[in-house]
PDB file of N, CA and C in Angstrom:
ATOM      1  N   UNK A   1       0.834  -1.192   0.000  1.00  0.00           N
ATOM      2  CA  UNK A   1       0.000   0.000   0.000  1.00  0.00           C
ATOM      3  C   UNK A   1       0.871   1.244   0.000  1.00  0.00           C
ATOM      4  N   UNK A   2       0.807   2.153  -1.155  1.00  0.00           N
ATOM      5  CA  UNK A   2       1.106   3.331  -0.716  1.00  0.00           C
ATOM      6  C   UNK A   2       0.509   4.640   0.596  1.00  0.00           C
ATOM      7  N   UNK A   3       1.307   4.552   1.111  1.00  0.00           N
ATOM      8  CA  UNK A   3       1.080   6.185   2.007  1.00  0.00           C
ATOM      9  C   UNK A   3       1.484   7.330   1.621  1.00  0.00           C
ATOM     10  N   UNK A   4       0.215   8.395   1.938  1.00  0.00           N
ATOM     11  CA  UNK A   4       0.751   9.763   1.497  1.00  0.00           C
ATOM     12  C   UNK A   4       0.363  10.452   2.589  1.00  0.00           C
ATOM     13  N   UNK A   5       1.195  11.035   3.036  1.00  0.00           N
ATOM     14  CA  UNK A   5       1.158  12.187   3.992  1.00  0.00           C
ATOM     15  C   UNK A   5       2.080  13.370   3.739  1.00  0.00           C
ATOM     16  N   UNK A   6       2.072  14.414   4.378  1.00  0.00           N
ATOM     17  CA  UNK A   6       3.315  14.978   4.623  1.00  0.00           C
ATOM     18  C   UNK A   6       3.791  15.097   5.732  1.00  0.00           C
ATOM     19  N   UNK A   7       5.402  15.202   5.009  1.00  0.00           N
ATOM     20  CA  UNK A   7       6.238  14.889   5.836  1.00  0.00           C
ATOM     21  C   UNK A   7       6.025  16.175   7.306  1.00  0.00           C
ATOM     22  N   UNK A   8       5.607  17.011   7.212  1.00  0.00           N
ATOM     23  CA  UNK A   8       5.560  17.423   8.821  1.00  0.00           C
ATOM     24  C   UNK A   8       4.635  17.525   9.606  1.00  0.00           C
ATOM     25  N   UNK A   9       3.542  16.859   8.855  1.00  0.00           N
ATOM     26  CA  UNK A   9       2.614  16.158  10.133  1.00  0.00           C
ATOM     27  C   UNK A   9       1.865  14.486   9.573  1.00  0.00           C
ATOM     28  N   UNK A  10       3.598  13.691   9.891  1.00  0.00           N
ATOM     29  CA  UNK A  10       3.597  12.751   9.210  1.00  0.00           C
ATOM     30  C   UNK A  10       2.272  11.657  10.201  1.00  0.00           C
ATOM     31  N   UNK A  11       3.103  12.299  11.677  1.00  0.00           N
ATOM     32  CA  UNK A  11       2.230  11.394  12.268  1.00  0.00           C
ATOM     33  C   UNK A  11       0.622  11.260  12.792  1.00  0.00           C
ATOM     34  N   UNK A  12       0.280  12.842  12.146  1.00  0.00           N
ATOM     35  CA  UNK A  12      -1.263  13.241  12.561  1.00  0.00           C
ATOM     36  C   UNK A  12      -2.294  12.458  11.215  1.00  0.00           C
ATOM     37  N   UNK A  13      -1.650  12.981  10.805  1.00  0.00           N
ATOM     38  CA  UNK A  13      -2.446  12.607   8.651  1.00  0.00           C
ATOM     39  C   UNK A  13      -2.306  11.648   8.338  1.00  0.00           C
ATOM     40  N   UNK A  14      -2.219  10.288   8.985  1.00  0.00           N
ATOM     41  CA  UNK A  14      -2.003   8.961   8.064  1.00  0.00           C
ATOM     42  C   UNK A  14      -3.103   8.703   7.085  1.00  0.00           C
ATOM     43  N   UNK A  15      -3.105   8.289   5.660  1.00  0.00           N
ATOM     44  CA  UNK A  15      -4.115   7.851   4.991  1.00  0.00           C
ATOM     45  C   UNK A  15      -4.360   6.621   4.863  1.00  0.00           C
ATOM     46  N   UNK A  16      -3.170   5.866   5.049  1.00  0.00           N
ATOM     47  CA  UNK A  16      -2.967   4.159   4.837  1.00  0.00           C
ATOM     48  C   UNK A  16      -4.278   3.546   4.788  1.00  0.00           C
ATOM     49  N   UNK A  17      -4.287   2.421   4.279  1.00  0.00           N
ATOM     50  CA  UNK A  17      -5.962   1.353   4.246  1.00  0.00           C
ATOM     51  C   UNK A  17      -5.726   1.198   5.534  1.00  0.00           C
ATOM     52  N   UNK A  18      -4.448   1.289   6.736  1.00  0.00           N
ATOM     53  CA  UNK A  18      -5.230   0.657   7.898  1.00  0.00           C
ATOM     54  C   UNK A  18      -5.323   1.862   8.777  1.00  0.00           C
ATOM     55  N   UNK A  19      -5.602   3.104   8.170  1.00  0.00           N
ATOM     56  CA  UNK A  19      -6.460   4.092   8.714  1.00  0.00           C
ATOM     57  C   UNK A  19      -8.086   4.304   9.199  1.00  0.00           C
ATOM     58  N   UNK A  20      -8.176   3.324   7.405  1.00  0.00           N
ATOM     59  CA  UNK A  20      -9.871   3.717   6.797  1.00  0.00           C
ATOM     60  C   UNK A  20      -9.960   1.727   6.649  1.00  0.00           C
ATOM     61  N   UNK A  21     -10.132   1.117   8.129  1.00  0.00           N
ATOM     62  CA  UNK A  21     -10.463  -0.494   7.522  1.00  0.00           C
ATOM     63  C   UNK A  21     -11.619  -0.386   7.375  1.00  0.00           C
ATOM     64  N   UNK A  22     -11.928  -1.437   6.358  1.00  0.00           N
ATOM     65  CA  UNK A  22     -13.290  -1.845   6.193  1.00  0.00           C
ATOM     66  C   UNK A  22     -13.900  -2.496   6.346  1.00  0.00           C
ATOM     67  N   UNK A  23     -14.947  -3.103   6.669  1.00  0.00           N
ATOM     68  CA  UNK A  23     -15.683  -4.540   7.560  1.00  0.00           C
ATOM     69  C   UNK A  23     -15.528  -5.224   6.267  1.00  0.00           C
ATOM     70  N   UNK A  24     -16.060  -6.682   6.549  1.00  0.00           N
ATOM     71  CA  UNK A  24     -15.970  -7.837   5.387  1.00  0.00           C
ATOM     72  C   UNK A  24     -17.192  -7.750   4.888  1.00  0.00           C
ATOM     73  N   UNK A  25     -17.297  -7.906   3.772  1.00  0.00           N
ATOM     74  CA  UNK A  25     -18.641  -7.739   2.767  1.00  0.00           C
ATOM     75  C   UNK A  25     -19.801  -8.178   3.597  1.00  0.00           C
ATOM     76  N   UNK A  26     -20.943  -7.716   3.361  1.00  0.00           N
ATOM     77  CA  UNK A  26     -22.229  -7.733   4.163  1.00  0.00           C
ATOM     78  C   UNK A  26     -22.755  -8.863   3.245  1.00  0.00           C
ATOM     79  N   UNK A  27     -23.895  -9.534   3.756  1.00  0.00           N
ATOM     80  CA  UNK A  27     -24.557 -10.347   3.164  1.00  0.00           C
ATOM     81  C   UNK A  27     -25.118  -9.931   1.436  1.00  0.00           C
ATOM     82  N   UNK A  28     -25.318  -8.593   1.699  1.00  0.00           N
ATOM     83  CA  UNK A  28     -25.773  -8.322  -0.030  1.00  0.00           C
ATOM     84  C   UNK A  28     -24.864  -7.790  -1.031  1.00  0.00           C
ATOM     85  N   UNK A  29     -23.610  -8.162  -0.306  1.00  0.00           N
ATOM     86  CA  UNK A  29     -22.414  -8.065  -1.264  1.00  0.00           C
ATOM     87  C   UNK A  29     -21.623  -6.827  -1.404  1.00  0.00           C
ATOM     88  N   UNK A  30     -21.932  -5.872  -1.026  1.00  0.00           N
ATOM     89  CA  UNK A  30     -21.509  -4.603  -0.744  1.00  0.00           C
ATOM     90  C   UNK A  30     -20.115  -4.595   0.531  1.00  0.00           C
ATOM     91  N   UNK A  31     -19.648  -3.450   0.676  1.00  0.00           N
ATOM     92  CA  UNK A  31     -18.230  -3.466   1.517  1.00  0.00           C
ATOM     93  C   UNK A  31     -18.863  -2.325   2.086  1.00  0.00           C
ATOM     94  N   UNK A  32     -18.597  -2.462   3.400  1.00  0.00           N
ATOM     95  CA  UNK A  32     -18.531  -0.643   4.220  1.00  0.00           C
ATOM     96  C   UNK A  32     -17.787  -0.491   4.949  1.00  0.00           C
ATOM     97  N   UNK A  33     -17.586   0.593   5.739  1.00  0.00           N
ATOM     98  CA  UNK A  33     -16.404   0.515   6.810  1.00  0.00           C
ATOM     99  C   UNK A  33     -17.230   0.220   8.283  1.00  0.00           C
ATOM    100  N   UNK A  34     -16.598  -0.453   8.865  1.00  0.00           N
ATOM    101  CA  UNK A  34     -16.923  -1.009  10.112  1.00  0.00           C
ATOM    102  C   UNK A  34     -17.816  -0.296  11.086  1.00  0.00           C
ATOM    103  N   UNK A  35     -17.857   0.679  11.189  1.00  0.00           N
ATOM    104  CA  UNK A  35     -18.272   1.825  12.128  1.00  0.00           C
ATOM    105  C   UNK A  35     -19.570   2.296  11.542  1.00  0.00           C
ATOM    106  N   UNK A  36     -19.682   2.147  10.250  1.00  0.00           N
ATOM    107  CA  UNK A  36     -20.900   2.559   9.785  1.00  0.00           C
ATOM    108  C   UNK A  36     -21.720   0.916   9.801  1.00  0.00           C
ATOM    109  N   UNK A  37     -21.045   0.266   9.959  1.00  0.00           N
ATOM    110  CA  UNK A  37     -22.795  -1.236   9.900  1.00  0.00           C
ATOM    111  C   UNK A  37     -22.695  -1.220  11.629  1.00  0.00           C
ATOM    112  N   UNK A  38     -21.899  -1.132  12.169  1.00  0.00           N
ATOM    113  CA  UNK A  38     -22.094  -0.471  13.660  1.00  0.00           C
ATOM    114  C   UNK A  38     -23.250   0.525  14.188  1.00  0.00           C
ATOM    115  N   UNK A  39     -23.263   1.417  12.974  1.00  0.00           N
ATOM    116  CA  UNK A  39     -24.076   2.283  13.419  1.00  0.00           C
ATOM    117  C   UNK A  39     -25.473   2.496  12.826  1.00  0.00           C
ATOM    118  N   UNK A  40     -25.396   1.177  11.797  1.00  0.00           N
ATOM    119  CA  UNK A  40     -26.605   1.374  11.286  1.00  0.00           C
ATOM    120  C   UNK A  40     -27.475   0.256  11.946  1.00  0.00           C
ATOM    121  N   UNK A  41     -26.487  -0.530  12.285  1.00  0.00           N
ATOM    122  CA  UNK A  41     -27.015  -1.664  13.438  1.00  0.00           C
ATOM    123  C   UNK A  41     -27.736  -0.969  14.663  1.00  0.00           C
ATOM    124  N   UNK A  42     -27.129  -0.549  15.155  1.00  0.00           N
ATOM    125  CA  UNK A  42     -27.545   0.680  16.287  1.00  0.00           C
ATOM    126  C   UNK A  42     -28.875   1.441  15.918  1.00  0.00           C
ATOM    127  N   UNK A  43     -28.878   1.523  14.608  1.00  0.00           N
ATOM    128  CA  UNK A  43     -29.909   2.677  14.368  1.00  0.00           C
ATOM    129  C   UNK A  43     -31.060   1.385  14.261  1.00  0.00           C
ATOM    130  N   UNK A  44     -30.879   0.602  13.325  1.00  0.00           N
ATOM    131  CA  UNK A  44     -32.231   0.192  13.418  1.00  0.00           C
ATOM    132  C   UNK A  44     -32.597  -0.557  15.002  1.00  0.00           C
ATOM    133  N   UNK A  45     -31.644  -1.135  15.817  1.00  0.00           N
ATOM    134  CA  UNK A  45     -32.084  -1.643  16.896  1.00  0.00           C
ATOM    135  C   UNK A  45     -32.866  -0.439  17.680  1.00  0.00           C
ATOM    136  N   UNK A  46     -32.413   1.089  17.296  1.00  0.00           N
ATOM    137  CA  UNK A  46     -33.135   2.056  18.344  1.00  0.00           C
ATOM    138  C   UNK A  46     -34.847   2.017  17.496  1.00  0.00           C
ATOM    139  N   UNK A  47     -34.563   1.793  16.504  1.00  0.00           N
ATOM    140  CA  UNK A  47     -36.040   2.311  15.725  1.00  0.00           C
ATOM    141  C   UNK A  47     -36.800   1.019  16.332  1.00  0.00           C
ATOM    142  N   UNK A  48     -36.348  -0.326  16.596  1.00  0.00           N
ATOM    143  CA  UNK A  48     -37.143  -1.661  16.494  1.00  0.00           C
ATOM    144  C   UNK A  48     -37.543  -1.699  18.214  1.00  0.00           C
ATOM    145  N   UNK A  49     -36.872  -0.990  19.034  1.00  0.00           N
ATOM    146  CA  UNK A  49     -37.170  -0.421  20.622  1.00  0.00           C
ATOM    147  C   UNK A  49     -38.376   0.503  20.461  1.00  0.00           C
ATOM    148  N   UNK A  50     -38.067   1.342  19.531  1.00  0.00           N
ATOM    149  CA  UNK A  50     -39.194   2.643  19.308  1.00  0.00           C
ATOM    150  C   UNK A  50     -40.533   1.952  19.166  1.00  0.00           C
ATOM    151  N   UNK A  51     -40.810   1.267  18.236  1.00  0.00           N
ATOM    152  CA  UNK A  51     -41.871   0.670  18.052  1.00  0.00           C
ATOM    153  C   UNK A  51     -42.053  -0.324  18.536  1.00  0.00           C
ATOM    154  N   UNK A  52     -41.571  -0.798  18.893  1.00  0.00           N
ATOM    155  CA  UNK A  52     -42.090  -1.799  20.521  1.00  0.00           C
ATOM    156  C   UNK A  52     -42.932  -0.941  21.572  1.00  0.00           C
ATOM    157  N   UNK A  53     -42.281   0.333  21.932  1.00  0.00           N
ATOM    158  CA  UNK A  53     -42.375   1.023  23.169  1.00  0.00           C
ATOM    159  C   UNK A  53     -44.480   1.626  22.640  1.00  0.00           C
ATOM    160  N   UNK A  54     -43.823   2.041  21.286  1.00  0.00           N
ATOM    161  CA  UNK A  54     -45.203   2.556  20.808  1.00  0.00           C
ATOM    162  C   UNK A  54     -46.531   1.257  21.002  1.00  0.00           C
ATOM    163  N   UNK A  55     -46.046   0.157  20.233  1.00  0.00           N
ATOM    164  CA  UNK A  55     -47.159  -1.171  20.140  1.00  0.00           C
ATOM    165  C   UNK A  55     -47.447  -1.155  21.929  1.00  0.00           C
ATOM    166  N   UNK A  56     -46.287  -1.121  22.837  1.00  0.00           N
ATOM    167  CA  UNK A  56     -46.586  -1.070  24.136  1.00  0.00           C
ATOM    168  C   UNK A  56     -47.681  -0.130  24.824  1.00  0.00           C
ATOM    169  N   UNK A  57     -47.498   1.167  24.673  1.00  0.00           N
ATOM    170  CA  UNK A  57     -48.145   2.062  24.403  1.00  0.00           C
ATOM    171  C   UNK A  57     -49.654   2.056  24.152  1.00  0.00           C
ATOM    172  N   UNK A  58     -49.808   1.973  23.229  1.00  0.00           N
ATOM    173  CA  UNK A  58     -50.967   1.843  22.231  1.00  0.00           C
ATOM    174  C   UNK A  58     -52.001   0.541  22.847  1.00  0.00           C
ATOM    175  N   UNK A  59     -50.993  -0.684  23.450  1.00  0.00           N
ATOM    176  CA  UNK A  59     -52.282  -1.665  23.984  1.00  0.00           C
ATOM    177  C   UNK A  59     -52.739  -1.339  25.323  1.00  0.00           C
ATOM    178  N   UNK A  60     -51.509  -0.412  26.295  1.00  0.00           N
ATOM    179  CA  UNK A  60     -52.135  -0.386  27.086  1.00  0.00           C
ATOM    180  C   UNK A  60     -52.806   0.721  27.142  1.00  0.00           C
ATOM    181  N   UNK A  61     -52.596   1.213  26.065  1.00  0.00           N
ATOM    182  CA  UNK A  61     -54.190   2.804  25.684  1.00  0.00           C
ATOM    183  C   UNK A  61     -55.814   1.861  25.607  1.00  0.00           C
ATOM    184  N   UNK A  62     -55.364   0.936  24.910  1.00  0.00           N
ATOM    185  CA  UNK A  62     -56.506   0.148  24.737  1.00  0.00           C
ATOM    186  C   UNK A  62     -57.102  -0.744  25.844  1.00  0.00           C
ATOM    187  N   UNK A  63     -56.038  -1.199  26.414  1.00  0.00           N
ATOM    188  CA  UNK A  63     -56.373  -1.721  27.880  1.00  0.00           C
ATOM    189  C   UNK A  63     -57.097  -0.839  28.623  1.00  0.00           C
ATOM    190  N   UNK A  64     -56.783   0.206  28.702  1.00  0.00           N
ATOM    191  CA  UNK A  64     -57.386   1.118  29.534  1.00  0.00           C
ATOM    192  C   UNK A  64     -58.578   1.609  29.348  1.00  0.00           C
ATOM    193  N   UNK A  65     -59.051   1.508  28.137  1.00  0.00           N
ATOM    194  CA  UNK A  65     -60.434   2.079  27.353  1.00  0.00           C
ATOM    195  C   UNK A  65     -61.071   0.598  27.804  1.00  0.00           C
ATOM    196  N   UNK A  66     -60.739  -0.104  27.676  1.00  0.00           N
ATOM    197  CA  UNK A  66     -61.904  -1.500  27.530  1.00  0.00           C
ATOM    198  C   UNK A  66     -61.829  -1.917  29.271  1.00  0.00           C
ATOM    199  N   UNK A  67     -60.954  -1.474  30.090  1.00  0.00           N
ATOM    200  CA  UNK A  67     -61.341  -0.703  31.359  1.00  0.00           C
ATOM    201  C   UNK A  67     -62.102  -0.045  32.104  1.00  0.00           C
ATOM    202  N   UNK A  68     -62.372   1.020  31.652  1.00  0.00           N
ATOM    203  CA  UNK A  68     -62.898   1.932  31.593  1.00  0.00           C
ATOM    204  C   UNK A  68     -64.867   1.668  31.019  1.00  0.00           C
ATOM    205  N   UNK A  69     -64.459   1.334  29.964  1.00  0.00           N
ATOM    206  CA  UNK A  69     -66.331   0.973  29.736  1.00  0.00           C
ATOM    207  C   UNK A  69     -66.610   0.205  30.302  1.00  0.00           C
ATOM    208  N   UNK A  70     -65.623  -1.145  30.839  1.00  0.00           N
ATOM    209  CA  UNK A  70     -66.315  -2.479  31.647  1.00  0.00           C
ATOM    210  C   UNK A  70     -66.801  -1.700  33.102  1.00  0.00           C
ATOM    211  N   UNK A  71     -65.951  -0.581  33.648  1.00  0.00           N
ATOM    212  CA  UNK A  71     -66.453  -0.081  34.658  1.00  0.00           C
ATOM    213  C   UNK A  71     -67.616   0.606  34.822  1.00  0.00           C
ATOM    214  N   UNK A  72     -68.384   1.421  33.489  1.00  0.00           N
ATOM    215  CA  UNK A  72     -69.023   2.066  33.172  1.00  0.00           C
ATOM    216  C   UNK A  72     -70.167   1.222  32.915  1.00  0.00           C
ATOM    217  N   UNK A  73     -69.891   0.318  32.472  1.00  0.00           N
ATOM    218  CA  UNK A  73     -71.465  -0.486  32.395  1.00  0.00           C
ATOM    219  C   UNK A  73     -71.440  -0.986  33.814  1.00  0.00           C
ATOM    220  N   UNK A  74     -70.577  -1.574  34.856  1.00  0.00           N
ATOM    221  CA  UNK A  74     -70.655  -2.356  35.812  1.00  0.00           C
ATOM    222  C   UNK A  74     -71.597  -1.063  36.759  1.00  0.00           C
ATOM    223  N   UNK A  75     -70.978   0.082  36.832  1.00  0.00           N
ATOM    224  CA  UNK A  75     -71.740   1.733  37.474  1.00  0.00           C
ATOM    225  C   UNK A  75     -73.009   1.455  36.991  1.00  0.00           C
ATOM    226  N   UNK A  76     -73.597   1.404  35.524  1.00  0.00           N
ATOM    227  CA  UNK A  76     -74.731   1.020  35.262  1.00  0.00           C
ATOM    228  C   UNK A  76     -75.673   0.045  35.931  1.00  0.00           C
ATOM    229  N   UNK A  77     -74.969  -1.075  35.473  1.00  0.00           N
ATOM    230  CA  UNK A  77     -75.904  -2.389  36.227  1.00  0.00           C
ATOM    231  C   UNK A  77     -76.027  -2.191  37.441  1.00  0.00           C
ATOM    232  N   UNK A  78     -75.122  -1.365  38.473  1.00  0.00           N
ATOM    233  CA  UNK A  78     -75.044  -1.077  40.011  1.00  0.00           C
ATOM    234  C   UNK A  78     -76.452  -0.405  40.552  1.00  0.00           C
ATOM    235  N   UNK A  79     -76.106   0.548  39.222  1.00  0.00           N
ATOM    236  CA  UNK A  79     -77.855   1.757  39.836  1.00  0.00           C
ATOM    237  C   UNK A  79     -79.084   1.405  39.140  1.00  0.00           C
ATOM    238  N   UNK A  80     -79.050   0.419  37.766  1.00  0.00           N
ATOM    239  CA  UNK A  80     -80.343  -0.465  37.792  1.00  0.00           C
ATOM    240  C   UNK A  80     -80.772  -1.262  38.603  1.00  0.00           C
ATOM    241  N   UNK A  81     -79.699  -1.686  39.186  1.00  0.00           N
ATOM    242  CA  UNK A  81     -80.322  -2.725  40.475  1.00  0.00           C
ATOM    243  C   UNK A  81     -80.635  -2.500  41.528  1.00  0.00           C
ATOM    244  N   UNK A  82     -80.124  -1.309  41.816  1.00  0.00           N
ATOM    245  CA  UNK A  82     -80.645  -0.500  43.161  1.00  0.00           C
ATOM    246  C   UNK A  82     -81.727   0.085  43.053  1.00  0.00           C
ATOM    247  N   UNK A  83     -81.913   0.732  41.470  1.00  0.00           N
ATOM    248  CA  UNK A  83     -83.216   1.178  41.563  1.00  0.00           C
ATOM    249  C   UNK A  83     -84.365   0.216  41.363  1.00  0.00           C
ATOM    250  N   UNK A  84     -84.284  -0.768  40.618  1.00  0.00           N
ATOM    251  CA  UNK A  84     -84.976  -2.058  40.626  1.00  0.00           C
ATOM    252  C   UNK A  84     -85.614  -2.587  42.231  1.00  0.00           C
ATOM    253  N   UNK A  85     -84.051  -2.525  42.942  1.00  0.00           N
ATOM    254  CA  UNK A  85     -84.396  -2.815  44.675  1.00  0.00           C
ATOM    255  C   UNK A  85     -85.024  -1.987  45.143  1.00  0.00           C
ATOM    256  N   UNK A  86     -85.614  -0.446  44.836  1.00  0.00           N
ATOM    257  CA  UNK A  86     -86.184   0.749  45.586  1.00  0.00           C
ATOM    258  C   UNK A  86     -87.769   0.760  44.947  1.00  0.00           C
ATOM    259  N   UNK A  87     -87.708   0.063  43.845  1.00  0.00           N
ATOM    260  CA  UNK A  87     -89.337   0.045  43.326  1.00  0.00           C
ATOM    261  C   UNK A  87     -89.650  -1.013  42.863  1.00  0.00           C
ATOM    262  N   UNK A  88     -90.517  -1.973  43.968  1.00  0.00           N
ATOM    263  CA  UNK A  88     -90.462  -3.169  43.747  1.00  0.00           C
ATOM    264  C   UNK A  88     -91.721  -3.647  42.685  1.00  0.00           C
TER     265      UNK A  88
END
């Protein structure tokens, strides 16, 4: 491999391939550098948390509604029957 730098900031500026390595080909045949399937790994694991948290979310929105009316009819049936019991 050639290196090019200059010579007076030989040791800040390296360009060499083992500056810039690159991961081993991905399953669809493509090459990237290591740090980026790192980070795209990362990214989709945050997005596949995200929508978990949301589906989480969202049932127990629904939990709470079908809660909520079971209590609302149970309030119902409570004061039909009381009033049922007050006028016989």
């Amino acid at each position: 491999m050639l290196t090019l730098f200059d010579a007076a900031q030989a040791s800040a500026r390296p360009t060499d391939a083992a500056a810039f390595q690159q991961a081993p080909p991905n399953l669809s045949g493509g090459r990237g550098f290591a740090a980026d399937d790192g980070d795209d790994e990362a990214q989709l694991q945050q997005q596949l948390a995200q929508q978990q948290l949301q589906q989480s979310m969202q049932q127990a929105e629904q939990q709470n509604e079908q809660a909520q009316q079971q209590f609302e009819q149970s309030m119902q049936q409570a004061q039909l029957t009381e009033q049922q019991a007050n006028n016989p």
